[in-house]
Protein backbone atom coordinates (compact mmCIF):
# COMPACT_ATOMS: atom_id res chain seq x y z
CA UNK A 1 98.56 120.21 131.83
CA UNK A 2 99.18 122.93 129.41
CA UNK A 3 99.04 127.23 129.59
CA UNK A 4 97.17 129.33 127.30
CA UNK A 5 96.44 132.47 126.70
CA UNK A 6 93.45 134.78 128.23
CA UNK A 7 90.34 135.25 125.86
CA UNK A 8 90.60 139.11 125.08
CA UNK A 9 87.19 139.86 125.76
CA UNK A 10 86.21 143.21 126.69
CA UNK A 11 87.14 143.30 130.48
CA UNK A 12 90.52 141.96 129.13
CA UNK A 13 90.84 144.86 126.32
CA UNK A 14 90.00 147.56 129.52
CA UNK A 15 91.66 146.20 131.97
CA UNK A 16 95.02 145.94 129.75
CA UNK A 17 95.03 149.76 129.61
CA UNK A 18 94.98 149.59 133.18
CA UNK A 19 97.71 147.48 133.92
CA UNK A 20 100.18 149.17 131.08
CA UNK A 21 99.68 152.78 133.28
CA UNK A 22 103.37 153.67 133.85
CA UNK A 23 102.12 154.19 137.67
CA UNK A 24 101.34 150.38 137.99
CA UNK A 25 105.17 149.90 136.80
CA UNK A 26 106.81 152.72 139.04
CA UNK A 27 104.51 151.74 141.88
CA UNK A 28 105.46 148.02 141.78
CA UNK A 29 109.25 148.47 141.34
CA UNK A 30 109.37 150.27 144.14
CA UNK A 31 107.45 148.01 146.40
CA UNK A 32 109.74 145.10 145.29
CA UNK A 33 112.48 146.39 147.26
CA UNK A 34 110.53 148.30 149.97
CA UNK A 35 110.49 147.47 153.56
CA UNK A 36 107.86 146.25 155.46
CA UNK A 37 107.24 149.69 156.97
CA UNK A 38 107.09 151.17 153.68
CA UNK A 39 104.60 148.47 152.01
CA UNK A 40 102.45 149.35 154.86
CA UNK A 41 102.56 152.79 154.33
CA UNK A 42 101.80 151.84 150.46
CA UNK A 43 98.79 149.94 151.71
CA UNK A 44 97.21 153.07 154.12
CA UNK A 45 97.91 155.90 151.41
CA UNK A 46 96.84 153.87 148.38
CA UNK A 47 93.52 153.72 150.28
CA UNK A 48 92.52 156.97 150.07
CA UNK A 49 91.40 158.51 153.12
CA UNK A 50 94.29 161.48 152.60
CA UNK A 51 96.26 162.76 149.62
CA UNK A 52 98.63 165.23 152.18
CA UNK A 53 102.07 163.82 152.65
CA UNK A 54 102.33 165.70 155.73
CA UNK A 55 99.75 163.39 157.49
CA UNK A 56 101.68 160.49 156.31
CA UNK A 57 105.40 161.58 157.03
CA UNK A 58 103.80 162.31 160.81
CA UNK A 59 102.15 158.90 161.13
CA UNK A 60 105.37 156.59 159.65
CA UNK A 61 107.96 158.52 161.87
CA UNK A 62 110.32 155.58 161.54
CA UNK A 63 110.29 156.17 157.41
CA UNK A 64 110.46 160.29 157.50
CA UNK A 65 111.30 161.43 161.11
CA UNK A 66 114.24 162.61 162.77
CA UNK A 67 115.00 159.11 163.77
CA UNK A 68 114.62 157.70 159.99
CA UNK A 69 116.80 155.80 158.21
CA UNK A 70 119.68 158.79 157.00
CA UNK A 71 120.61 156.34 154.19
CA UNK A 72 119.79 158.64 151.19
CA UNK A 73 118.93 155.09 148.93
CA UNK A 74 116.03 154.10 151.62
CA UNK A 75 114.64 157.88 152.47
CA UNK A 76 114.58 158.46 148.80
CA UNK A 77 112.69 155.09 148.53
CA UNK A 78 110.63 156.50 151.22
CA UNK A 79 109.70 159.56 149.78
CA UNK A 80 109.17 158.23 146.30
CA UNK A 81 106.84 155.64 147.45
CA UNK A 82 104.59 157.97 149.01
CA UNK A 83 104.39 160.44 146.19
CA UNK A 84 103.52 157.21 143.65
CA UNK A 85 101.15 156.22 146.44
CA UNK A 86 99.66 159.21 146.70
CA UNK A 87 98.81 159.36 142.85
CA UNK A 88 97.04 156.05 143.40
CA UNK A 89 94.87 157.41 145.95
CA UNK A 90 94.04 160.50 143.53
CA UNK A 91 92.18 158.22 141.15
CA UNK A 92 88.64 158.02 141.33
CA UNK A 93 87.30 155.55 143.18
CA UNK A 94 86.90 153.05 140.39
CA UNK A 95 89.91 153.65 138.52
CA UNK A 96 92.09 153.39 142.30
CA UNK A 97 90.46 149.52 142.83
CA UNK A 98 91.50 148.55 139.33
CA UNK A 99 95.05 150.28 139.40
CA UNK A 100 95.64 148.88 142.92
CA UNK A 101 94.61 145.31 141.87
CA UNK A 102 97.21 145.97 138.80
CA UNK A 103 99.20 146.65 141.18
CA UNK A 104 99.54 143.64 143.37
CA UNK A 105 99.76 141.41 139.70
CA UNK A 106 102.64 143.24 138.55
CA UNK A 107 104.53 143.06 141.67
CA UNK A 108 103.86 139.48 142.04
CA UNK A 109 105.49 139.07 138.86
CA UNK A 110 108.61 141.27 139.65
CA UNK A 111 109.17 138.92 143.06
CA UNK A 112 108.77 135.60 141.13
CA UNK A 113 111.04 136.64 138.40
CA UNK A 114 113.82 137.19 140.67
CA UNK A 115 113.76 133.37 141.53
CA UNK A 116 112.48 132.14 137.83
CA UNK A 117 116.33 131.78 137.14
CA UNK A 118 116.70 128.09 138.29
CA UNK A 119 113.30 127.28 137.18
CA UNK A 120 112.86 128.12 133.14
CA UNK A 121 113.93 131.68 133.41
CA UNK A 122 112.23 135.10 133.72
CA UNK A 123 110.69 134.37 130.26
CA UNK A 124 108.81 131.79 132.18
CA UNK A 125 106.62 133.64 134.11
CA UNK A 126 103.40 135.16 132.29
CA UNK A 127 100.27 136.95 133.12
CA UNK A 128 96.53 136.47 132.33
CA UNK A 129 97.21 132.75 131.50
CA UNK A 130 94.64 129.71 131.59
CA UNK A 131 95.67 126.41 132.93
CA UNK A 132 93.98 122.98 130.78
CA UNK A 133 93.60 119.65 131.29
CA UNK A 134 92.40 116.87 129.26
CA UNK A 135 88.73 116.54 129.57
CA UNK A 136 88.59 119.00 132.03
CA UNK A 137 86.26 121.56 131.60
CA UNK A 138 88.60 125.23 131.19
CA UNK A 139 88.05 128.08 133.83
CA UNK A 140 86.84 131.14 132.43
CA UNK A 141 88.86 133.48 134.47
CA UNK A 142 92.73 133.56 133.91
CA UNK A 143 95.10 133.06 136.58
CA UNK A 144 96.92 136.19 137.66
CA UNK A 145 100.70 135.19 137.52
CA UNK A 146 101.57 131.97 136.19
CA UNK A 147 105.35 130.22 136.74
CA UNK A 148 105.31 127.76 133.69
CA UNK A 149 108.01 125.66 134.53
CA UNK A 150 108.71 121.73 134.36
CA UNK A 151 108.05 120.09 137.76
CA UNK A 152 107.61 123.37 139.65
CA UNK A 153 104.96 125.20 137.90
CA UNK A 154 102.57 128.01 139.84
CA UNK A 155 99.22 129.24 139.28
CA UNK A 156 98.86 132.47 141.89
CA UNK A 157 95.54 134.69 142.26
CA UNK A 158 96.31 138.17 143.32
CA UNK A 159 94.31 140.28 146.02
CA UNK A 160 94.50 143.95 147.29
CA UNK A 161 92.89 143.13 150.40
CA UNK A 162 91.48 140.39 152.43
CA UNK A 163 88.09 140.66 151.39
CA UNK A 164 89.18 139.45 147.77
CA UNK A 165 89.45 135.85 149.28
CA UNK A 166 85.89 134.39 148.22
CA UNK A 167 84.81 130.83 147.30
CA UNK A 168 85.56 131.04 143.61
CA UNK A 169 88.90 132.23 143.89
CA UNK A 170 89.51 129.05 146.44
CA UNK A 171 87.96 126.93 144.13
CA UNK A 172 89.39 127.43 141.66
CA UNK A 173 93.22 127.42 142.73
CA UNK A 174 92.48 123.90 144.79
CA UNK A 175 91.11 122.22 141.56
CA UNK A 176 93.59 123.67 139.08
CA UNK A 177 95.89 122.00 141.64
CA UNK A 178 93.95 118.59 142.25
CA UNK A 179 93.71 117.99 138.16
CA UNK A 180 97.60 118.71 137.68
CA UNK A 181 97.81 115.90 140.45
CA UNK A 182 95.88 113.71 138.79
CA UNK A 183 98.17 113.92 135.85
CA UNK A 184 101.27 113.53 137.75
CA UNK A 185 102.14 117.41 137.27
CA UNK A 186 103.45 119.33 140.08
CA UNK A 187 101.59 122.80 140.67
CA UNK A 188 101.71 125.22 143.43
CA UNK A 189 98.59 127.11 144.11
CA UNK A 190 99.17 130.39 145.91
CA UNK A 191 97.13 133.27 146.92
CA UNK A 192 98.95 136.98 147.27
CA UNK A 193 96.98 139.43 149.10
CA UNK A 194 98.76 143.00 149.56
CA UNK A 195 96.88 142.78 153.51
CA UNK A 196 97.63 141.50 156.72
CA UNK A 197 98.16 137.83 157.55
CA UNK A 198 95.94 137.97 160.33
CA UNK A 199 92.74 139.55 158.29
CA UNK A 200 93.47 137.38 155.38
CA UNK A 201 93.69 134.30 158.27
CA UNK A 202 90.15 135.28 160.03
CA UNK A 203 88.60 135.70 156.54
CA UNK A 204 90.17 132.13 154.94
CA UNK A 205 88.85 130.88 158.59
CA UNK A 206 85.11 131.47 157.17
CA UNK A 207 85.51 130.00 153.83
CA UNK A 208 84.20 126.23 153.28
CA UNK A 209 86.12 126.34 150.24
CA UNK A 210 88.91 123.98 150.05
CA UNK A 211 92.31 126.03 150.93
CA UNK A 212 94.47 124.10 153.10
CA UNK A 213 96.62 122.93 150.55
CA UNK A 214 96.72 126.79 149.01
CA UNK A 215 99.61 128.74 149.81
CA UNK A 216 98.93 132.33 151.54
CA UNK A 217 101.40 135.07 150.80
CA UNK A 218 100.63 138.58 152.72
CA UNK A 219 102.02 141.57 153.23
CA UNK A 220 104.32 140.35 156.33
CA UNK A 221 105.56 137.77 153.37
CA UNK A 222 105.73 139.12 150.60
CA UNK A 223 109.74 138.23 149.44
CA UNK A 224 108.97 134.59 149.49
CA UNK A 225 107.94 135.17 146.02
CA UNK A 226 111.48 136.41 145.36
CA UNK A 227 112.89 133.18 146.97
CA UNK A 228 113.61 135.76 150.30
């Protein structure tokens, strides 16, 4: 089993503009140490039914009500959350699917890196990466977030929302696991989707795809990435 590098093709070239917007960055850095409460809020903003942070400060009355935390660290949090989701949800449709999927990658990344100390070091987690075996036949489509490290390497596919979950995706994370198996390698395959368990649970529930031995990270569990 060995990593390599993503073809840069043409959706590789585009979409690297997408993830290097310092929004993706901000976003994600402040998600890493958010709350549930606040991810949530992430989630509903980024979707872009309302830009007005009035609407949102009334419906998360925990996060910016008189009864919210008066730690000025976690209102701050709060408040700069929703202004970098708000941005998100200002993008045109198009642009707000690719910066949210961005999104979910580089925040994946931030949680892993925070365990990655034990196992190779922040330097070995990478993004965009292919996984090959000997006379295997290579995917086409990188994996997300890759952990390359000796006896407890990862391969993770990242999701905005439940829907993301398809038969490929499935596919492809079961047999990147069965052929490091087969050569005695240990590798995790994980699937992180920035939803909730229970809609990423109903929609796994109609896959045929092979998935039991995939692990499911959601919204409610999120910091297990971070070793949380």
């Amino acid at each position: 089993m060995r990593f390599q590098d993503a073809s840069p093709d043409a959706r590789a070239v585009v979409y690297a503009g997408i993830q290097a917007d310092p929004l993706v960055a901000r976003a994600a850095a402040l998600l890493a140490d958010a709350t549930q409460t606040q991810r949530i809020l992430a989630r509903a903003v980024m979707n872009g039914m309302s830009t007005g942070p009035t609407v949102w400060q009334a419906m998360f009355p925990t996060l910016f009500g008189p009864d919210a935390p008066s730690d000025g660290d976690e209102r701050g949090r709060s408040e700069a959350l929703l202004a970098a989701s708000i941005q998100v949800a200002e993008r045109g449709e198009q642009i707000r699917s690719q910066v949210r999927g961005a999104l979910v990658e580089a925040l994946t990344e931030l949680l892993i890196r925070r365990r990655a100390g034990s196992r190779g070091g922040p330097s070995a987690v990478r993004r965009e990466r292919r996984i090959l075996f000997d006379g295997v036949r290579a995917e086409i489509h990188p994996y997300d977030v890759t952990l390359e490290a000796p006896g407890a390497a990862e391969a993770i596919d990242c999701k905005w929302g439940a829907r993301g979950i398809n038969a490929d995706v499935l596919h492809q994370l079961d047999d990147a696991r069965t052929h490091a198996a087969d050569e005695d390698e240990v590798l995790t395959a994980s699937i992180v989707v920035f939803d909730a368990e229970r809609s990423c649970r109903v929609r796994l529930e109609r896959q045929t795809a092979p998935h039991d031995e995939t692990r499911l990270i959601t919204l409610e569990t999120l910091d297990r990435l971070a070793g949380r």
